[in-house]
C-alpha atoms as a PDB file:
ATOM      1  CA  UNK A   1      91.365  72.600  -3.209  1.00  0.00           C
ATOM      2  CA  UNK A   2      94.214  71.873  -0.681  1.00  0.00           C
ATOM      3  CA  UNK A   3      97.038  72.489  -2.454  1.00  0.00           C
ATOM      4  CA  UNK A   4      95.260  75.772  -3.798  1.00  0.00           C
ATOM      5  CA  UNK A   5      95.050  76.901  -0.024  1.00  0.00           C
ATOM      6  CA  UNK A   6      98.727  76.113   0.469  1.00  0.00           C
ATOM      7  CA  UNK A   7      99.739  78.132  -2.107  1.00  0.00           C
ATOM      8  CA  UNK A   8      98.309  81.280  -1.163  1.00  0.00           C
ATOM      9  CA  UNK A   9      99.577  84.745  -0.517  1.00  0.00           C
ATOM     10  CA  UNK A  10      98.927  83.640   3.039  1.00  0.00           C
ATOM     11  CA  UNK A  11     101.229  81.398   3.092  1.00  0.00           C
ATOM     12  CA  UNK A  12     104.468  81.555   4.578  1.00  0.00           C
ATOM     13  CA  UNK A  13     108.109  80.096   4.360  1.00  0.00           C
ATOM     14  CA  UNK A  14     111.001  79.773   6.972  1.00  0.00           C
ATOM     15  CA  UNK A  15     114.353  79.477   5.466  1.00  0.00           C
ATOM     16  CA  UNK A  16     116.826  77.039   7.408  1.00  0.00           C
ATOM     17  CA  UNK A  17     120.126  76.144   7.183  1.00  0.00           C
ATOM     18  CA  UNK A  18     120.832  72.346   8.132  1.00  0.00           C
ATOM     19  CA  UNK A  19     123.677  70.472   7.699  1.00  0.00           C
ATOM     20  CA  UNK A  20     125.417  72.661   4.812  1.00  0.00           C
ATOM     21  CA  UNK A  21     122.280  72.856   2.951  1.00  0.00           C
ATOM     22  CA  UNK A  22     119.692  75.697   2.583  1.00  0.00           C
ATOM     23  CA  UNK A  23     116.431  74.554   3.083  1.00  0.00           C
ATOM     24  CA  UNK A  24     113.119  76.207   3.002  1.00  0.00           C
ATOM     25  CA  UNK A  25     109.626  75.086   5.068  1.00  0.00           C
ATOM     26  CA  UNK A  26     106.444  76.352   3.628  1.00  0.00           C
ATOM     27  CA  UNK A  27     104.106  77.024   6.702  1.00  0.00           C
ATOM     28  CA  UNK A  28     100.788  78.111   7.053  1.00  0.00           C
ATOM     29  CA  UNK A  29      99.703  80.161   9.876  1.00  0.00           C
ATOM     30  CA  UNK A  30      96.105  80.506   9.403  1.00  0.00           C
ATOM     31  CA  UNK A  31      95.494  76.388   9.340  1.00  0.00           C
ATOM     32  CA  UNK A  32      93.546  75.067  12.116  1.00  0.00           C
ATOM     33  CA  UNK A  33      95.936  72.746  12.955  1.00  0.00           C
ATOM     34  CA  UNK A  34      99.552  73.294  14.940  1.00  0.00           C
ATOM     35  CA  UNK A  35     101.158  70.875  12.633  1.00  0.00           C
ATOM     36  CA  UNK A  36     101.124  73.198   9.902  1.00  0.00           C
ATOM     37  CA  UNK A  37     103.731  75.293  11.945  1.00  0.00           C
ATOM     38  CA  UNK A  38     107.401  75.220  11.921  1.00  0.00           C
ATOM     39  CA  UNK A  39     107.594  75.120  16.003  1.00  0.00           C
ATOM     40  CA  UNK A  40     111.796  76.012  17.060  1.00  0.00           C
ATOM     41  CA  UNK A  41     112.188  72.890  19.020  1.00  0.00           C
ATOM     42  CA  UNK A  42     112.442  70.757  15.444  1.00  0.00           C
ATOM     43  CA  UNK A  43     115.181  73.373  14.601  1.00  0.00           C
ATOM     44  CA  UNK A  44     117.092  72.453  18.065  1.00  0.00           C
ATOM     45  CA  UNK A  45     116.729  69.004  16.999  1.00  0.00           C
ATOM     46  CA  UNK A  46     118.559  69.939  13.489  1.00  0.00           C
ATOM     47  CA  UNK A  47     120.606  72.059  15.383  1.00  0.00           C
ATOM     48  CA  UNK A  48     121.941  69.172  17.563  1.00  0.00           C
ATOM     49  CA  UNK A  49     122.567  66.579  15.203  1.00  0.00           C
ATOM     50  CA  UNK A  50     124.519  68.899  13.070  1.00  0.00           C
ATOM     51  CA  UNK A  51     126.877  69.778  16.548  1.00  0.00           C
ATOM     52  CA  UNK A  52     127.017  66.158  17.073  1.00  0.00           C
ATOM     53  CA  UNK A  53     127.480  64.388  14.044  1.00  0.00           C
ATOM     54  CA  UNK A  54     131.201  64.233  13.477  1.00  0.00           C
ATOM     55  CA  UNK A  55     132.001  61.440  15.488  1.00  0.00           C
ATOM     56  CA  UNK A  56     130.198  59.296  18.009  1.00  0.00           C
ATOM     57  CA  UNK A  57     126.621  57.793  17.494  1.00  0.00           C
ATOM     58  CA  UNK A  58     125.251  60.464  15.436  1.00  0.00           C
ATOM     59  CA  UNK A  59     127.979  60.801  12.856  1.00  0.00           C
ATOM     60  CA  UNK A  60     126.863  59.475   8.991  1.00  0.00           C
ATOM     61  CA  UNK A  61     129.062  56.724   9.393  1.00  0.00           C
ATOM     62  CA  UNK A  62     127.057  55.473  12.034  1.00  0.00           C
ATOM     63  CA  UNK A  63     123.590  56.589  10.639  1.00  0.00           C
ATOM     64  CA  UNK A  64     123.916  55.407   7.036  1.00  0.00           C
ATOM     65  CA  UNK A  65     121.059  53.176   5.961  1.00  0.00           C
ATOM     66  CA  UNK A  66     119.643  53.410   9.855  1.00  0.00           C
ATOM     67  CA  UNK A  67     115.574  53.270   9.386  1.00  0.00           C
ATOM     68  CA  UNK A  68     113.864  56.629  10.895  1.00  0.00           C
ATOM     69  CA  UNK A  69     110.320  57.319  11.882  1.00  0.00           C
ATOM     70  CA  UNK A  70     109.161  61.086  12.902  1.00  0.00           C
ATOM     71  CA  UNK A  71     106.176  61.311  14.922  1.00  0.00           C
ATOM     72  CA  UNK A  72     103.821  64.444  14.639  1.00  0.00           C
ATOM     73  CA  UNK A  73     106.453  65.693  11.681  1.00  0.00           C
ATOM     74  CA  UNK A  74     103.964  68.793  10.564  1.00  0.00           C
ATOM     75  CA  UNK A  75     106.623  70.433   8.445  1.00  0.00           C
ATOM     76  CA  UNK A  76     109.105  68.301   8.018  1.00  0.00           C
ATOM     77  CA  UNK A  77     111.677  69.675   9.141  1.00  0.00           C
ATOM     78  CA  UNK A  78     113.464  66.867  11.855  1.00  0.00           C
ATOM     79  CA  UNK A  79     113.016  64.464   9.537  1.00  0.00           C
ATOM     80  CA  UNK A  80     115.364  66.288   7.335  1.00  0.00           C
ATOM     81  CA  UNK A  81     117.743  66.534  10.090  1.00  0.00           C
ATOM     82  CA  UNK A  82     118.326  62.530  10.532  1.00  0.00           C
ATOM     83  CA  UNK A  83     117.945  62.541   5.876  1.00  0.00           C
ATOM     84  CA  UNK A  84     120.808  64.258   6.074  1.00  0.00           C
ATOM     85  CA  UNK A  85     123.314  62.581   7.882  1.00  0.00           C
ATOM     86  CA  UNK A  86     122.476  59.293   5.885  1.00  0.00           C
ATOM     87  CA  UNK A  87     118.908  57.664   7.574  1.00  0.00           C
ATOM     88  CA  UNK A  88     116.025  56.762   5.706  1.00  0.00           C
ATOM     89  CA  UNK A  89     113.499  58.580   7.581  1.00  0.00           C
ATOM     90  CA  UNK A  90     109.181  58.466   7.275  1.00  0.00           C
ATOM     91  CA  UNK A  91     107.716  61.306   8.267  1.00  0.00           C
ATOM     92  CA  UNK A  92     104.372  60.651   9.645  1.00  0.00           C
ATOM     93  CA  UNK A  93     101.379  62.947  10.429  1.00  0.00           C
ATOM     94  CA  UNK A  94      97.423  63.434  10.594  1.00  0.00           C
ATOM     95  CA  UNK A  95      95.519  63.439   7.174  1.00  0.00           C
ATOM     96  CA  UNK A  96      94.689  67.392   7.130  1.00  0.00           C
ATOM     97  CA  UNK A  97      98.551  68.102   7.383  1.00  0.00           C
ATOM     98  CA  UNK A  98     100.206  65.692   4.489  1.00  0.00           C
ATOM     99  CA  UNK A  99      99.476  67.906   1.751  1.00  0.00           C
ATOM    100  CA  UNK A 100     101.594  70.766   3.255  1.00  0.00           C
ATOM    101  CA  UNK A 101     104.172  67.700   4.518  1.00  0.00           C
ATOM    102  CA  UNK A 102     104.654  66.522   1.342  1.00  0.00           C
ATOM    103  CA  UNK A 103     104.842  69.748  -0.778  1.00  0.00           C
ATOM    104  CA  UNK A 104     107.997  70.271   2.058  1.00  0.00           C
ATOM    105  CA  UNK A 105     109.599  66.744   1.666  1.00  0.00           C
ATOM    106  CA  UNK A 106     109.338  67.131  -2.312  1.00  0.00           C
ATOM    107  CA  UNK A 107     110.914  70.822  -2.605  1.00  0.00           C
ATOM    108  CA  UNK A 108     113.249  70.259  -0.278  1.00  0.00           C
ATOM    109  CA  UNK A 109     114.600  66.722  -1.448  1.00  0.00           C
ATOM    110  CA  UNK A 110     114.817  68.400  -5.099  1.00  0.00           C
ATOM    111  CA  UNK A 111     116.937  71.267  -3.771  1.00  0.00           C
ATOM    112  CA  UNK A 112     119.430  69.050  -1.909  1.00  0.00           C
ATOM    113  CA  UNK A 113     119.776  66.687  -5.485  1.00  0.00           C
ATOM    114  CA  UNK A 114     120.534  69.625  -7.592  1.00  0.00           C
ATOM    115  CA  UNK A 115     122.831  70.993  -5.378  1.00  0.00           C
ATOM    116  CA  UNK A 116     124.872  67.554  -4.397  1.00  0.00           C
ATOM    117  CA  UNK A 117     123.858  65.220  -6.990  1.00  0.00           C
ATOM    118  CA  UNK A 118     127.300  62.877  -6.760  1.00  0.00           C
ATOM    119  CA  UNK A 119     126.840  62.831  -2.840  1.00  0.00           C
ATOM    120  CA  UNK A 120     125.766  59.736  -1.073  1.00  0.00           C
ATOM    121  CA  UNK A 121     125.299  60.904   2.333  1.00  0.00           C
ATOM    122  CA  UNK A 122     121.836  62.099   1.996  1.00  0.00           C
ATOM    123  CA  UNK A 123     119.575  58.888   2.679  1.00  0.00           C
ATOM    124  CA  UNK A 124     115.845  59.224   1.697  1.00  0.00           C
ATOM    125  CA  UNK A 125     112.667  60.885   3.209  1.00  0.00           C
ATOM    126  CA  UNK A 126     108.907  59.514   2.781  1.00  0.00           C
ATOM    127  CA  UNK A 127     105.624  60.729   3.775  1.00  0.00           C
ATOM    128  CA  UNK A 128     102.791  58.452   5.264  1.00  0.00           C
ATOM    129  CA  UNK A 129      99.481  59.424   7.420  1.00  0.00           C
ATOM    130  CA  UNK A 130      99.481  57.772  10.727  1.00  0.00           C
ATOM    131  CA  UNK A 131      96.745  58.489  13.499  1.00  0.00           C
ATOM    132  CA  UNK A 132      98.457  57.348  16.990  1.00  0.00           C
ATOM    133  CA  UNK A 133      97.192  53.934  18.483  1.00  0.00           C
ATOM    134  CA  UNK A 134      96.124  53.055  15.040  1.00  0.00           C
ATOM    135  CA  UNK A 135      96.685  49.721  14.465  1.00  0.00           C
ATOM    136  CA  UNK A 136      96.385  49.655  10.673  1.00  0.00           C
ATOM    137  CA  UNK A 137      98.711  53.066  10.250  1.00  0.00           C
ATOM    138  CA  UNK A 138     101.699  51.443  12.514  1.00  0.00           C
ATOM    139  CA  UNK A 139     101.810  47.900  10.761  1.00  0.00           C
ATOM    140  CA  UNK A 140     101.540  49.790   6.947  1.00  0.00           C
ATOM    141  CA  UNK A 141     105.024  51.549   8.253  1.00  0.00           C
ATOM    142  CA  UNK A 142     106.712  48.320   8.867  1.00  0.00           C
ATOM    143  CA  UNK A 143     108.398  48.385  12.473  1.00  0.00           C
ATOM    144  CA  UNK A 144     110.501  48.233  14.070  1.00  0.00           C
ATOM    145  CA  UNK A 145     112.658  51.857  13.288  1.00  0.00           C
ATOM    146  CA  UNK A 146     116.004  52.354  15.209  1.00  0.00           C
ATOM    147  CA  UNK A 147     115.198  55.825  15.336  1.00  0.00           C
ATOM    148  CA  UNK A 148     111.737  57.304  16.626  1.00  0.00           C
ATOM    149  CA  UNK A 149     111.924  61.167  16.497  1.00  0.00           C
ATOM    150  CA  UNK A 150     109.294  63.943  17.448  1.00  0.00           C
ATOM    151  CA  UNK A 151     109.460  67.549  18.070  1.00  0.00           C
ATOM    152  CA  UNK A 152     106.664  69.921  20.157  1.00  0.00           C
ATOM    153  CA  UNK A 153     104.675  66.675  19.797  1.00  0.00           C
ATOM    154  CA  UNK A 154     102.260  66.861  23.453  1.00  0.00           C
ATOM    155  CA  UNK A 155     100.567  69.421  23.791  1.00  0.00           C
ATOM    156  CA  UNK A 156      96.719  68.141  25.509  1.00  0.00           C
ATOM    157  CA  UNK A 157      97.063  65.120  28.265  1.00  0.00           C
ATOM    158  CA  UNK A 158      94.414  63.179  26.360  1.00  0.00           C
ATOM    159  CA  UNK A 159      97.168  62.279  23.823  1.00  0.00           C
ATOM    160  CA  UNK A 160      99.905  61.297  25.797  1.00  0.00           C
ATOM    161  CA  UNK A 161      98.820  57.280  26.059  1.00  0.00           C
ATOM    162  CA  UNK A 162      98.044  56.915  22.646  1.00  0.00           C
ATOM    163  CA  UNK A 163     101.435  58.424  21.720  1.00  0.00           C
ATOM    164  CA  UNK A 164     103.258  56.146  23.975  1.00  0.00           C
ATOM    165  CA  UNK A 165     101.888  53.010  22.775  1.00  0.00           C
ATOM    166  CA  UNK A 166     102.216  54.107  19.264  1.00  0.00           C
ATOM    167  CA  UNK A 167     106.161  54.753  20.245  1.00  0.00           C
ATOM    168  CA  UNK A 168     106.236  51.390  22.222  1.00  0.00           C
ATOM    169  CA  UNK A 169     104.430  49.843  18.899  1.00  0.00           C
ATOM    170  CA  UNK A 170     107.240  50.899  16.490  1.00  0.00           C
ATOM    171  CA  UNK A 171     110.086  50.454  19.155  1.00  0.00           C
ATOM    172  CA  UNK A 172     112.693  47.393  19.064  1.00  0.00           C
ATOM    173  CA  UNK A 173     115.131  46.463  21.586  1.00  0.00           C
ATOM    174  CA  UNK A 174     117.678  48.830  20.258  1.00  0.00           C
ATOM    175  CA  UNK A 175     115.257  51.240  19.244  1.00  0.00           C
ATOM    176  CA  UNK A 176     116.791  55.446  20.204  1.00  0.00           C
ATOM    177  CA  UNK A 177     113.722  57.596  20.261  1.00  0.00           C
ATOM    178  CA  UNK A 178     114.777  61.224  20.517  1.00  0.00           C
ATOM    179  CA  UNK A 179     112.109  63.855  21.784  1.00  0.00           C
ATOM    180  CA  UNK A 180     112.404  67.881  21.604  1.00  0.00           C
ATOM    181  CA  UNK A 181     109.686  69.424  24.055  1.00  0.00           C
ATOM    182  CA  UNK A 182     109.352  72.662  23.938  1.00  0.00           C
ATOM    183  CA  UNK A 183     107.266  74.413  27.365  1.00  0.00           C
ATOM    184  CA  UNK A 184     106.040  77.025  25.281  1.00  0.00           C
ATOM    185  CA  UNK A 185     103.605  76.126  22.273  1.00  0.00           C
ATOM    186  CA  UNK A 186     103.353  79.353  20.155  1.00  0.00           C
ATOM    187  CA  UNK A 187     101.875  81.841  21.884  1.00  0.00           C
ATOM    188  CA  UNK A 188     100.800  79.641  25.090  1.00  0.00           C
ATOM    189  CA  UNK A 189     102.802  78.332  27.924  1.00  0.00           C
ATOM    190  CA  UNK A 190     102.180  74.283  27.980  1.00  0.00           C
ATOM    191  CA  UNK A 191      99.866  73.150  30.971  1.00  0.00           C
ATOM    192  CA  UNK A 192     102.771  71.969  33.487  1.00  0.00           C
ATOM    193  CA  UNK A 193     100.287  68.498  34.345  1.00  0.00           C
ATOM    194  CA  UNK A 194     100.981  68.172  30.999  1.00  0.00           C
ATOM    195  CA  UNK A 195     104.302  67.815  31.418  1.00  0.00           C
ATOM    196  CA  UNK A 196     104.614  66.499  34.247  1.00  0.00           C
ATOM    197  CA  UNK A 197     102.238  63.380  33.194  1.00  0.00           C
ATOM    198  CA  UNK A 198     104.245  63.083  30.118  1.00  0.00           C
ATOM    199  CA  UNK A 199     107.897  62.748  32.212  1.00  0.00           C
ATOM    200  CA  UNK A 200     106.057  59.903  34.730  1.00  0.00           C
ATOM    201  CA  UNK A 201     105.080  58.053  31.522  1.00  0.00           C
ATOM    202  CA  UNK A 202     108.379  57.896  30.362  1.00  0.00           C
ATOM    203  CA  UNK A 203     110.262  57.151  33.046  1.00  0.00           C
ATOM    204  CA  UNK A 204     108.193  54.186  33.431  1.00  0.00           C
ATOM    205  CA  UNK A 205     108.480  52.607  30.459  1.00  0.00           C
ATOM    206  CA  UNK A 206     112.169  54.176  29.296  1.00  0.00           C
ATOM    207  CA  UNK A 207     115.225  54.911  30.107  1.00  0.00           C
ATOM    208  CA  UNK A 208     115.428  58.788  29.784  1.00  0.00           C
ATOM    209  CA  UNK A 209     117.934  61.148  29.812  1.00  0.00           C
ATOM    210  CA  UNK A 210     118.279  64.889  29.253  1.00  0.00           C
ATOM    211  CA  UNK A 211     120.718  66.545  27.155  1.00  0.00           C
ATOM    212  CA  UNK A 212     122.249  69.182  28.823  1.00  0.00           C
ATOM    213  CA  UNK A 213     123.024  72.385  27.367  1.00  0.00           C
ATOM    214  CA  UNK A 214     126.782  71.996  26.528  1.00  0.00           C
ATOM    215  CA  UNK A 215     125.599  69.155  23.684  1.00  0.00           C
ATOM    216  CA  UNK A 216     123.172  71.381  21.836  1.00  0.00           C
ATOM    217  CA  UNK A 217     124.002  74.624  19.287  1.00  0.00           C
ATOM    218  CA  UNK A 218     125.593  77.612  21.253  1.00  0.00           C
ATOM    219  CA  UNK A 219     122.856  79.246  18.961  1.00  0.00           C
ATOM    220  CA  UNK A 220     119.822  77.058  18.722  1.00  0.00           C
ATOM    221  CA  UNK A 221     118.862  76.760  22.218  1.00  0.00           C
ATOM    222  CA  UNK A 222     116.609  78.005  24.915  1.00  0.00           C
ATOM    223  CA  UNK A 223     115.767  77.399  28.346  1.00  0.00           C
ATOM    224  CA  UNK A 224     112.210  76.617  27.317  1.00  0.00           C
ATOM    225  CA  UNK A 225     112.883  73.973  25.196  1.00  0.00           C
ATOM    226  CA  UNK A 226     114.528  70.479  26.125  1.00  0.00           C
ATOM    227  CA  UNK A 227     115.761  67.275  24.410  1.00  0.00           C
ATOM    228  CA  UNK A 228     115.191  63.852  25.708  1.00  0.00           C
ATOM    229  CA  UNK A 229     117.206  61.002  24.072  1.00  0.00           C
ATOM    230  CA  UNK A 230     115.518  57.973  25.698  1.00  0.00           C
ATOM    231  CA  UNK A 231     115.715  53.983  25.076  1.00  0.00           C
ATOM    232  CA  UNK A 232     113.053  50.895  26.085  1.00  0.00           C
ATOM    233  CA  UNK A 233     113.563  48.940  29.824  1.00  0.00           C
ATOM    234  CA  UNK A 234     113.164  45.677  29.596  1.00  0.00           C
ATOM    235  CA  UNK A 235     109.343  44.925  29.202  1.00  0.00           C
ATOM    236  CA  UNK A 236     109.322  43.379  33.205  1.00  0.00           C
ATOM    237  CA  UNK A 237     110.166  46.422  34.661  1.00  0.00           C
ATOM    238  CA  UNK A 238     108.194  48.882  32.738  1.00  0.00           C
ATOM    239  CA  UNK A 239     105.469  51.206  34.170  1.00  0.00           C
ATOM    240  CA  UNK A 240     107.027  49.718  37.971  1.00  0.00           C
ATOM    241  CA  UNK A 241     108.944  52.962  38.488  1.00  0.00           C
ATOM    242  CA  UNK A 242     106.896  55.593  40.629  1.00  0.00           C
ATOM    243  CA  UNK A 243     109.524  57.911  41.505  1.00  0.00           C
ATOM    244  CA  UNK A 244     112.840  57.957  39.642  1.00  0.00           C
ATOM    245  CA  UNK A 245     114.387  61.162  37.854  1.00  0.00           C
ATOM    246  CA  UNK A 246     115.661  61.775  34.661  1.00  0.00           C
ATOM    247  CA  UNK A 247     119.417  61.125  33.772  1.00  0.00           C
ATOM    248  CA  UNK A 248     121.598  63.498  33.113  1.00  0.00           C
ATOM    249  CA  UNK A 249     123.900  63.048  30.279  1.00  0.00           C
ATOM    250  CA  UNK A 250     127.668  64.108  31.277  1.00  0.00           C
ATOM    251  CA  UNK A 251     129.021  66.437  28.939  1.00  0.00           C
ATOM    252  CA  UNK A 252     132.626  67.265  28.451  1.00  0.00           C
ATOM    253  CA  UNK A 253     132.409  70.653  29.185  1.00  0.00           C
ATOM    254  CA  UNK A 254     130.599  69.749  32.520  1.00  0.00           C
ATOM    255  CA  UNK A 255     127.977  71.765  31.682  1.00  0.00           C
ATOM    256  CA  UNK A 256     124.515  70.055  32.561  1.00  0.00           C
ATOM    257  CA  UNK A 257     120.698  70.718  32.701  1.00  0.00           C
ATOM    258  CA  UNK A 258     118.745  68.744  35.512  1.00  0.00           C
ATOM    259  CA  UNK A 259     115.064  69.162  35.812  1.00  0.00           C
ATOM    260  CA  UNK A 260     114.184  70.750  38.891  1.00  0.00           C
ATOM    261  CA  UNK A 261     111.677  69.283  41.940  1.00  0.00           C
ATOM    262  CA  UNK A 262     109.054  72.668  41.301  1.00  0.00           C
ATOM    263  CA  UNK A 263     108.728  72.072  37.713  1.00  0.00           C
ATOM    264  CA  UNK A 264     110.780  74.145  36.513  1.00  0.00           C
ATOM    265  CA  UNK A 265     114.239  73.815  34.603  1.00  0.00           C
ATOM    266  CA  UNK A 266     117.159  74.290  36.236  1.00  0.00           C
ATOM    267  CA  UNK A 267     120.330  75.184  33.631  1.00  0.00           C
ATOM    268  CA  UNK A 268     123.653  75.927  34.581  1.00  0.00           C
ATOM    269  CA  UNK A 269     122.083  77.015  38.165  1.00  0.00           C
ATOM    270  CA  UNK A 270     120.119  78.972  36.783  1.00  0.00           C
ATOM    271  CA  UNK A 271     116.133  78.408  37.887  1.00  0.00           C
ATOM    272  CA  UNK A 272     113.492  79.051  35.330  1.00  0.00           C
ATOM    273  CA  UNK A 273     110.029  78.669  35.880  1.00  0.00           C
ATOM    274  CA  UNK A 274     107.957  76.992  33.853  1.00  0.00           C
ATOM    275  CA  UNK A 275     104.525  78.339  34.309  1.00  0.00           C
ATOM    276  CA  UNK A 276     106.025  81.732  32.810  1.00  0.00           C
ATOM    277  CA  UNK A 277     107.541  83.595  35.777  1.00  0.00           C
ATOM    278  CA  UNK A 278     110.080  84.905  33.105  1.00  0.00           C
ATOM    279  CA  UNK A 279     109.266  88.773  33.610  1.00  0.00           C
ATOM    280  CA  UNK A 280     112.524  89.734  34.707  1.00  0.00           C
ATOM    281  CA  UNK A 281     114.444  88.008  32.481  1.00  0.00           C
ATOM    282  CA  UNK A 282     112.225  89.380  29.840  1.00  0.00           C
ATOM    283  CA  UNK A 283     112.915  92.949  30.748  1.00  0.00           C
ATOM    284  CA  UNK A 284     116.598  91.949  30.735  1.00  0.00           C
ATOM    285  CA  UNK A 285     116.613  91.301  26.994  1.00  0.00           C
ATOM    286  CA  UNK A 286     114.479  93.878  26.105  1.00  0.00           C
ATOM    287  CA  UNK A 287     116.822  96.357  27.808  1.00  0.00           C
ATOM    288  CA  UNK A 288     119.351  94.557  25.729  1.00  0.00           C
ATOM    289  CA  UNK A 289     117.913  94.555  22.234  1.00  0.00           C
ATOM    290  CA  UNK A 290     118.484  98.081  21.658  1.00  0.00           C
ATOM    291  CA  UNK A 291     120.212  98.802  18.223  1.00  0.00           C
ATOM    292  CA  UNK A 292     120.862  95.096  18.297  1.00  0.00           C
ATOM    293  CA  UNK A 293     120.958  93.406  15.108  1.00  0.00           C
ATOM    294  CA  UNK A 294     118.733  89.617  15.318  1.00  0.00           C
ATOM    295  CA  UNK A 295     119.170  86.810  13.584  1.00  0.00           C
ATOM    296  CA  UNK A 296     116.008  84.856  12.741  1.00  0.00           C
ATOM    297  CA  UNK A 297     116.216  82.731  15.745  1.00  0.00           C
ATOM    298  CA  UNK A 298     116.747  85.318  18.296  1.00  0.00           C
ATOM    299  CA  UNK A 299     113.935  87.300  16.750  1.00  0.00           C
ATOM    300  CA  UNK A 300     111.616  83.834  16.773  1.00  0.00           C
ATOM    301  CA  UNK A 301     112.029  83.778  20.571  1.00  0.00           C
ATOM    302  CA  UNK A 302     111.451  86.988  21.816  1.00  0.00           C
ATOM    303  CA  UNK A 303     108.455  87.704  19.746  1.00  0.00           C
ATOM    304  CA  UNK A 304     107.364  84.317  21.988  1.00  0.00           C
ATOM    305  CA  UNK A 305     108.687  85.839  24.564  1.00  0.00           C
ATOM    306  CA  UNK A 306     106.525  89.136  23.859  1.00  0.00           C
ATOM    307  CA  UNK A 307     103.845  87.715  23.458  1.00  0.00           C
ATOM    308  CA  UNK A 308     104.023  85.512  26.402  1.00  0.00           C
ATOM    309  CA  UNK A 309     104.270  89.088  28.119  1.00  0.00           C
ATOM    310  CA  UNK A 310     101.400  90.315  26.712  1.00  0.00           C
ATOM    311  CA  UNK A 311      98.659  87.562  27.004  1.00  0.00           C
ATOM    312  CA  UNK A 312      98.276  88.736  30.770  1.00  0.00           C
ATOM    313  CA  UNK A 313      97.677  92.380  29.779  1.00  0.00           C
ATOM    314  CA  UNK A 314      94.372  93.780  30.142  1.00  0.00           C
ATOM    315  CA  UNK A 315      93.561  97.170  27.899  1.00  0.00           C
ATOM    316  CA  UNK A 316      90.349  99.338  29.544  1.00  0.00           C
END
């Protein structure tokens, strides 16, 4: 059975601090399917709102009782993120990955009612299986949401229209939809037509803008990995615009992150290339690592960094 798989020596759990609370993510690495993987870019999500969240648009006051769908939620863990801070959020997935997606949203809701039972700023988290462009799946979920979240959710070109009209589906005129893509899936760089395909869709059809690095955790961040906060144009002038850039959002300490004309990210003038030209930069840290004492983040991204090193090497 299922749930006899998930419990398994093989699988794992990821331990995560959000928000004051300790959560933990059961995983499992030897599924078939990449939703069944806590990927970082949900954790910059977390990360972000937690920065973020005491005053302005993302502060509970604001979010209390807002209505919250996560795309592609796998673990769970984003969905937590916007639970936290008030929202009642469904996270949404394929069939094959609800059992794990549940056994997540169940543990972790217990654990944050035994340790806060009095509080009143955690909203409410559900699970429910929908396939994008499904009809059926998108009305049973009852739009429109004034948040639509997803994290590491494009990773093959033949999904990126189905996702989009799923998102335009469940989308209102005030509807925030906040996206974490990450260039690097696992142990792969991300095709860059990929990407590139999935930025002209949205500037079509949104109004997108890219948070720069100065908004997101001084800790839970990474060159690789960006976060789009993007809202609806009015339906005339959607899928008109053919060559328009992403906005930058102004942050106070005037630090910003533009996306360069080559495809590659450009932060704090510094260029990084996104089909993997990181070598140097690589051999920088490793340099650096010695008798250095990691936290779990750092030592999540340079094992992908490692590996990203090592995918080219040929042994004779």
């Amino acid at each position: 059975m299922e749930a006899d798989r998930l419990n398994s020596p093989n699988t794992s759990a990821v331990l995560f601090e959000a928000l004051g609370h300790q959560l933990q993510f059961s995983q499992d690495p030897n599924s078939k399917h990449l939703g069944t993987t806590v990927w970082d870019a949900s954790m910059v999500l977390v990360k972000f709102l937690e920065k973020n969240c005491r005053k302005g648009r993302f502060s509970p006051s604001k979010l209390k009782g807002k209505r919250v769908i996560e795309l592609g939620a796998g673990c769970g863990v984003a969905g937590f993120g916007m639970a936290l801070l008030g929202c009642d959020v469904i996270s949404t997935d394929q069939t094959e990955v609800l059992p794990l997606l549940m056994r997540n949203v169940e543990r972790n809701t217990s654990r944050i009612l035994q340790t806060a039972p009095d509080s009143d700023s955690f909203g409410s988290i559900q699970v429910a299986e929908l396939n994008w462009g499904d009809e059926d799946h998108i009305r049973a979920v009852e739009p429109p949401f004034d948040y639509i979240i997803g994290t590491d959710v494009v990773y093959a070109e033949h999904l990126l229209e189905p996702l989009l009209q799923t998102i335009l589906a469940l989308s209102g005129p005030r509807t925030t939809i906040l996206k974490t893509y990450g260039l690097q899936l696992g142990y792969e760089l991300r095709s860059t037509n990929v990407h590139d395909r999935m930025l002209d869709l949205w500037k079509r059809n949104f109004e997108v803008k890219s948070l720069p690095k100065a908004k997101m955790h001084s800790e839970y961040q990474h060159p690789s990995i960006q976060l789009f906060m993007m809202t609806l144009k009015p339906s005339d002038s959607r899928g008109n615009e053919t060559g328009s850039h992403v906005e930058e959002v102004k942050s106070e300490e005037t630090e910003q992150t533009s996306e360069a004309n080559d495809g590659s990210i450009c932060v704090d003038d510094e260029v990084y290339d996104c089909e993997g030209d990181q070598t140097e930069e690589a051999s920088r840290l490793v340099i650096n690592l010695q008798g250095k004492n990691l936290s779990d983040w750092e030592m999540r991204r340079y094992g992908a960094m490692a590996a990203r090193l090592l995918r080219d090497v040929k042994i004779t």
